[in-house]
PDB file of N, CA and C in Angstrom:
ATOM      1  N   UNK A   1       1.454   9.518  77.449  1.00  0.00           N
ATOM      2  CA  UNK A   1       0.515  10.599  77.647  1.00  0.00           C
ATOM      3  C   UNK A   1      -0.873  10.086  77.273  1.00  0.00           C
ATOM      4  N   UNK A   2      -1.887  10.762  78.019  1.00  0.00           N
ATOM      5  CA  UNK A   2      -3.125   9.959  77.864  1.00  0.00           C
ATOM      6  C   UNK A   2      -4.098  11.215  76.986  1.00  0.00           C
ATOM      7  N   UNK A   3      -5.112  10.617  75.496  1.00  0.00           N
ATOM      8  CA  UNK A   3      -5.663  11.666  75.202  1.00  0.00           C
ATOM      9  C   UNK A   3      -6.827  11.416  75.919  1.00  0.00           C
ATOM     10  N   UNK A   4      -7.725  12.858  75.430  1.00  0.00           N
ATOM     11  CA  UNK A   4      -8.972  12.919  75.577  1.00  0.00           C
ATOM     12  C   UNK A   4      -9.609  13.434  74.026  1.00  0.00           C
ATOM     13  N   UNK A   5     -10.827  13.484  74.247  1.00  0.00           N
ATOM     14  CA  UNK A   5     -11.321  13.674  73.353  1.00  0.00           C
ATOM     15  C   UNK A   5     -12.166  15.738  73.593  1.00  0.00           C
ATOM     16  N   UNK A   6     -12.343  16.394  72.359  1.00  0.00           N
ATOM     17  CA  UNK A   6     -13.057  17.516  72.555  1.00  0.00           C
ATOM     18  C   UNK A   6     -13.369  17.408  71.874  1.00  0.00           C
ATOM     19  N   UNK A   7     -15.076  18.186  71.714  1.00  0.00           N
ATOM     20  CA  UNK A   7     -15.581  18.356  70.663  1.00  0.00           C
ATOM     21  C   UNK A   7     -15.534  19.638  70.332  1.00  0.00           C
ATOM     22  N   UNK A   8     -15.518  19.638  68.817  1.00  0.00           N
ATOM     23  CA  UNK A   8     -16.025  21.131  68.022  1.00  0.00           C
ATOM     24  C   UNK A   8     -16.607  21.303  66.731  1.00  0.00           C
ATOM     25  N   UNK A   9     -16.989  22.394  66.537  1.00  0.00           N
ATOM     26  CA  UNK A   9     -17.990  21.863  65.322  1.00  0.00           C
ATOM     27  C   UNK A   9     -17.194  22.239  64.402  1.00  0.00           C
ATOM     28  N   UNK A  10     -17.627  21.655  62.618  1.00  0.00           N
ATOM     29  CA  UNK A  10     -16.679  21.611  61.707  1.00  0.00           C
ATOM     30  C   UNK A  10     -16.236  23.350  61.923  1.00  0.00           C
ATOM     31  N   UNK A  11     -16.674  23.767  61.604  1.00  0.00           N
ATOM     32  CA  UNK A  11     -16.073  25.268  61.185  1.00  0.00           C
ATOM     33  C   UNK A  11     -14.989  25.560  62.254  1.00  0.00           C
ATOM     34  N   UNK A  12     -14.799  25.473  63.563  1.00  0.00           N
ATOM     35  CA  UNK A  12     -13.921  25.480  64.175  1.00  0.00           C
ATOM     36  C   UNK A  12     -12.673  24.378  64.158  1.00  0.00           C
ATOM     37  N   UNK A  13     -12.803  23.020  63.666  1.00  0.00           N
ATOM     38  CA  UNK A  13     -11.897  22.025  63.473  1.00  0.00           C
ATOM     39  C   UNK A  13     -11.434  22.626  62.206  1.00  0.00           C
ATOM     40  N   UNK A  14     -12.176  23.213  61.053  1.00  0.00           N
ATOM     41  CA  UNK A  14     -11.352  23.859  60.063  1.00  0.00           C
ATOM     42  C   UNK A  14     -10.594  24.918  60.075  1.00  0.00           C
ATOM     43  N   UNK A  15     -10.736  25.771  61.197  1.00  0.00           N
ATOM     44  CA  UNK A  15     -10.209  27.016  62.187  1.00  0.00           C
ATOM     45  C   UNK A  15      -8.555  26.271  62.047  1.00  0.00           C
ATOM     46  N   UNK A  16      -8.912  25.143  62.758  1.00  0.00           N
ATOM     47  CA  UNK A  16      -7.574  24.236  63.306  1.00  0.00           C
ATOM     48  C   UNK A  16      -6.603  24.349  62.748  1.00  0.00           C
ATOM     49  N   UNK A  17      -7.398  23.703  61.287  1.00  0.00           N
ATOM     50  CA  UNK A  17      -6.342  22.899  60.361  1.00  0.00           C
ATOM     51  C   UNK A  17      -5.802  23.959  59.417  1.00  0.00           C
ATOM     52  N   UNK A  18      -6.239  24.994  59.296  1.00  0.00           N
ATOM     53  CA  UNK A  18      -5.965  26.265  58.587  1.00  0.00           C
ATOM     54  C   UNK A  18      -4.549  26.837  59.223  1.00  0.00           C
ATOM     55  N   UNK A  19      -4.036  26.455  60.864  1.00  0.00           N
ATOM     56  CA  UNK A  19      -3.094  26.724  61.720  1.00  0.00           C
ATOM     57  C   UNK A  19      -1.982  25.988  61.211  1.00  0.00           C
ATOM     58  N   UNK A  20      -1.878  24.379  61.022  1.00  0.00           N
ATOM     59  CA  UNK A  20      -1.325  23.722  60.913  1.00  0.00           C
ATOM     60  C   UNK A  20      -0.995  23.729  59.443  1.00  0.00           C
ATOM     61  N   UNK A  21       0.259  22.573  59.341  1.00  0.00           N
ATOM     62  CA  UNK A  21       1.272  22.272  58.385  1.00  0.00           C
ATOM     63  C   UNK A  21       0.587  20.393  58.207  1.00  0.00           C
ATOM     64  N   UNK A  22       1.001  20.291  56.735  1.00  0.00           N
ATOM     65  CA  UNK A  22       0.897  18.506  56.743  1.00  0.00           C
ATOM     66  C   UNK A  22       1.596  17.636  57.681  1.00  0.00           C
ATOM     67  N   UNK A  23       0.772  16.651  58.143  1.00  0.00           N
ATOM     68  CA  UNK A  23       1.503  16.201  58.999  1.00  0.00           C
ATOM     69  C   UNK A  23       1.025  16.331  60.833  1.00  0.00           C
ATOM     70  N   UNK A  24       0.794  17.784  60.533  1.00  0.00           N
ATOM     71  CA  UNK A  24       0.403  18.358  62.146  1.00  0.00           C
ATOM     72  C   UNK A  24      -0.789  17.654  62.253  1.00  0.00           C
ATOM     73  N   UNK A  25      -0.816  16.745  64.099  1.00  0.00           N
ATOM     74  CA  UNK A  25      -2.036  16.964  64.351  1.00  0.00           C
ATOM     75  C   UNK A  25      -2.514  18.283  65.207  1.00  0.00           C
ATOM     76  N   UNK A  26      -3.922  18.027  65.647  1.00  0.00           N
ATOM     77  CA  UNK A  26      -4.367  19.159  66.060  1.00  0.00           C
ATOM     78  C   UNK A  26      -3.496  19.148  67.535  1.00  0.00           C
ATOM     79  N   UNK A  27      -3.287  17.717  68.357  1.00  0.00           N
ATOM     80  CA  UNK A  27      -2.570  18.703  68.963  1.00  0.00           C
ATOM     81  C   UNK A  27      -1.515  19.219  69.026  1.00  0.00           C
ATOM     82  N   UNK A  28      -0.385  19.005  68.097  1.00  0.00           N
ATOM     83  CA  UNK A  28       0.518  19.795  67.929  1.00  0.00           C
ATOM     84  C   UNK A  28       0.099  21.755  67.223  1.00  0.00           C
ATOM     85  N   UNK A  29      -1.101  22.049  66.485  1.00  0.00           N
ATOM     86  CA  UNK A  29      -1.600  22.926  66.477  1.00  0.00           C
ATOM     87  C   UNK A  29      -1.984  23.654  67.276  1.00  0.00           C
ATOM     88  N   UNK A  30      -2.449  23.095  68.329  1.00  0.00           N
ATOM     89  CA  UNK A  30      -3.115  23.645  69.858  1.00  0.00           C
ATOM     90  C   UNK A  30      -1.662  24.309  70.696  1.00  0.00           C
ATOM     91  N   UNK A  31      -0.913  23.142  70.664  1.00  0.00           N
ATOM     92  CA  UNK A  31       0.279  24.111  71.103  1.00  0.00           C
ATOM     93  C   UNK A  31       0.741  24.741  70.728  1.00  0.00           C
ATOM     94  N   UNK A  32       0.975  24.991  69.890  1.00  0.00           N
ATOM     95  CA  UNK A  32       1.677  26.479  69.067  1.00  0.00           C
ATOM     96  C   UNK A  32       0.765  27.511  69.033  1.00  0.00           C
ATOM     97  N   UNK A  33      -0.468  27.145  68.990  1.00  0.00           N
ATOM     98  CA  UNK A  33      -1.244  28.563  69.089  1.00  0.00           C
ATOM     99  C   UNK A  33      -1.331  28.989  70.695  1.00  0.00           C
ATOM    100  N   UNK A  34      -1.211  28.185  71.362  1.00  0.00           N
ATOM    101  CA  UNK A  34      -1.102  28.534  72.793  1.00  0.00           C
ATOM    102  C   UNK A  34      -0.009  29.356  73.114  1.00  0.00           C
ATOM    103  N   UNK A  35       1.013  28.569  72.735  1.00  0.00           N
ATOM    104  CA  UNK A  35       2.549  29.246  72.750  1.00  0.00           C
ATOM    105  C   UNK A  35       2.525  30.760  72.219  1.00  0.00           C
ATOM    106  N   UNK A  36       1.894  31.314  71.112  1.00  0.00           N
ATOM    107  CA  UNK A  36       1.892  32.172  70.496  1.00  0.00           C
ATOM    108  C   UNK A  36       0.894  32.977  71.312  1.00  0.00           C
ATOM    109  N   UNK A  37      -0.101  32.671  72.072  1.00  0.00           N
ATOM    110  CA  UNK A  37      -1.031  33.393  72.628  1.00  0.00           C
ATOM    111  C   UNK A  37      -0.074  34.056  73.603  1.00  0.00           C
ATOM    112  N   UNK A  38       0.592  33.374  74.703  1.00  0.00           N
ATOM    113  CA  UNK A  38       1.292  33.172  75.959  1.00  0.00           C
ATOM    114  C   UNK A  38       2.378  34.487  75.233  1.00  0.00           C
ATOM    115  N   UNK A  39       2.919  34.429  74.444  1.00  0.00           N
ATOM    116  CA  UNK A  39       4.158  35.414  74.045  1.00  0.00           C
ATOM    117  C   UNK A  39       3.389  36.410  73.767  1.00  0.00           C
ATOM    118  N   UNK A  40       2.354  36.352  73.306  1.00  0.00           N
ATOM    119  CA  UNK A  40       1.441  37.882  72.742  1.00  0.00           C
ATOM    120  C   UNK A  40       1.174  38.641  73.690  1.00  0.00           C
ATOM    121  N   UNK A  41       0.516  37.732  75.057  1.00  0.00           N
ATOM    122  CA  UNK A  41       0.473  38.452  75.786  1.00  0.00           C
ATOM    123  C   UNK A  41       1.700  38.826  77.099  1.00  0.00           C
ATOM    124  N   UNK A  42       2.405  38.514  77.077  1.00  0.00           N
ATOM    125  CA  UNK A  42       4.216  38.280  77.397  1.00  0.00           C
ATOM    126  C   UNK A  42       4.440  39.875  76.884  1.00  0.00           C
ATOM    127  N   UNK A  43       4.833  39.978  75.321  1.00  0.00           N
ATOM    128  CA  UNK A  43       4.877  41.530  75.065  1.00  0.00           C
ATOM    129  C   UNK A  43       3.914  42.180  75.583  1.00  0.00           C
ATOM    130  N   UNK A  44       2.550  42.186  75.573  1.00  0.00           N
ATOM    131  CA  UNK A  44       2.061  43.220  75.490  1.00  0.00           C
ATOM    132  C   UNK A  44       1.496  43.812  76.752  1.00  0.00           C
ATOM    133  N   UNK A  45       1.978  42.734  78.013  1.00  0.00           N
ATOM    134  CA  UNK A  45       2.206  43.076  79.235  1.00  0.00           C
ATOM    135  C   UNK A  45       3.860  43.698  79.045  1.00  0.00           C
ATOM    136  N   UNK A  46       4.584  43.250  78.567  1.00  0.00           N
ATOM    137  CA  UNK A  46       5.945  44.547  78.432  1.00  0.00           C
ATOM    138  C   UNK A  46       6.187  45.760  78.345  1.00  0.00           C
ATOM    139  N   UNK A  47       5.596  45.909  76.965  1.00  0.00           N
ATOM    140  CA  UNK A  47       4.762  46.819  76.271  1.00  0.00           C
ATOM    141  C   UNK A  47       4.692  48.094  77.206  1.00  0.00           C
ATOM    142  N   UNK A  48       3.146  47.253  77.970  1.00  0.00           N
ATOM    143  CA  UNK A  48       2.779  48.010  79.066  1.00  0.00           C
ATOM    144  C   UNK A  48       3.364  48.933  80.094  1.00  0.00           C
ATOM    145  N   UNK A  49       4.546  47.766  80.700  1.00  0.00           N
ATOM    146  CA  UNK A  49       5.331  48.434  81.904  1.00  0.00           C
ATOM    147  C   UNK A  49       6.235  49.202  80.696  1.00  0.00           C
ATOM    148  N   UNK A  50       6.723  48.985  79.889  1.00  0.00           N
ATOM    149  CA  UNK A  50       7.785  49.994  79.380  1.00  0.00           C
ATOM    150  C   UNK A  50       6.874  51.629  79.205  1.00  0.00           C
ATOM    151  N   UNK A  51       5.228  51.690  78.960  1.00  0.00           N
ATOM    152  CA  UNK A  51       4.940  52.569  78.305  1.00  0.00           C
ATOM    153  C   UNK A  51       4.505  53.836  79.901  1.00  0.00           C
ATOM    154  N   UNK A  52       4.580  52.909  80.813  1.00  0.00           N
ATOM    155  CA  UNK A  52       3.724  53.721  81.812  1.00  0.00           C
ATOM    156  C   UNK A  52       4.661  54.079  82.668  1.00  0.00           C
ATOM    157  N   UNK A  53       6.249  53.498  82.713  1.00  0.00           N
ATOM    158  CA  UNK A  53       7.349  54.359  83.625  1.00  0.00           C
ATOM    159  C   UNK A  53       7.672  55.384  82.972  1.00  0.00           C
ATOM    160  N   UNK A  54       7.830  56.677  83.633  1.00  0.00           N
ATOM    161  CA  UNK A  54       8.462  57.543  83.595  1.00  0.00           C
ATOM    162  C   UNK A  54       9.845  58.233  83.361  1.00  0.00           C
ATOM    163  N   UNK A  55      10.273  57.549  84.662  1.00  0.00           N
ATOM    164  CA  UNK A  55      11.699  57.508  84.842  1.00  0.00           C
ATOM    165  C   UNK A  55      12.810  56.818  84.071  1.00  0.00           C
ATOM    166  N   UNK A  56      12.332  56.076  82.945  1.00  0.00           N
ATOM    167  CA  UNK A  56      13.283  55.776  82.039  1.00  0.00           C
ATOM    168  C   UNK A  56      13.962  56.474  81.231  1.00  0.00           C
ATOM    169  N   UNK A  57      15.353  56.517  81.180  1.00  0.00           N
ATOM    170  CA  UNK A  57      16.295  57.220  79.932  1.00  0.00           C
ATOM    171  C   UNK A  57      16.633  56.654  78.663  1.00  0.00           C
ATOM    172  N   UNK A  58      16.279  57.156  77.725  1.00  0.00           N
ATOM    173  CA  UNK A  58      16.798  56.864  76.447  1.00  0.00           C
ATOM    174  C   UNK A  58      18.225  56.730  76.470  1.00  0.00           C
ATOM    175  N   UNK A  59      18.364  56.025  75.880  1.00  0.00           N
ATOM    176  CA  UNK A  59      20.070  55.037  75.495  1.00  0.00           C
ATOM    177  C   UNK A  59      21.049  56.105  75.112  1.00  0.00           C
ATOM    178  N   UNK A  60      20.161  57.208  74.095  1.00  0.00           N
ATOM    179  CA  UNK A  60      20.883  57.935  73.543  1.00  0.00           C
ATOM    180  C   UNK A  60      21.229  59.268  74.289  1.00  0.00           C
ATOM    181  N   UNK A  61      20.351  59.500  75.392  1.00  0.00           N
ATOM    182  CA  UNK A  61      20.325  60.399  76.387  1.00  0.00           C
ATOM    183  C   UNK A  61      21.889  59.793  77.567  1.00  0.00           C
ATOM    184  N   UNK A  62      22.001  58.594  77.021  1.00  0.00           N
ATOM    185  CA  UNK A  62      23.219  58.457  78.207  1.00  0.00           C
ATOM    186  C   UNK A  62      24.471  58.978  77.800  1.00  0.00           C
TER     187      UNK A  62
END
């Protein structure tokens, strides 16, 4: 795999490392916060469709 380089300024590279565990680099940090973004919004597009159908029956209604 080939890196690149990004820049950011300290306060955001300390953003980073505040994510991470010893050991982690940033980009193993980057992915997990990605991952975690991607599922956040995963539920809360769920969320969504569960809150705006109608026609759904409660479990306990069956």
């Amino acid at each position: 795999m080939t890196s690149t380089t990004i820049q950011v300024n300290t306060d955001v590279r300390d953003m980073l490392k505040s994510f991470g565990a010893k050991g982690d680099t940033y980009n193993d940090i980057i992915i997990d916060l990605v991952k975690r973004t991607r599922y956040v919004e995963f539920m809360r597009e769920s969320y969504a469709v569960l809150d705006s159908e109608d026609d759904w029956v409660d479990l306990d209604e069956l």
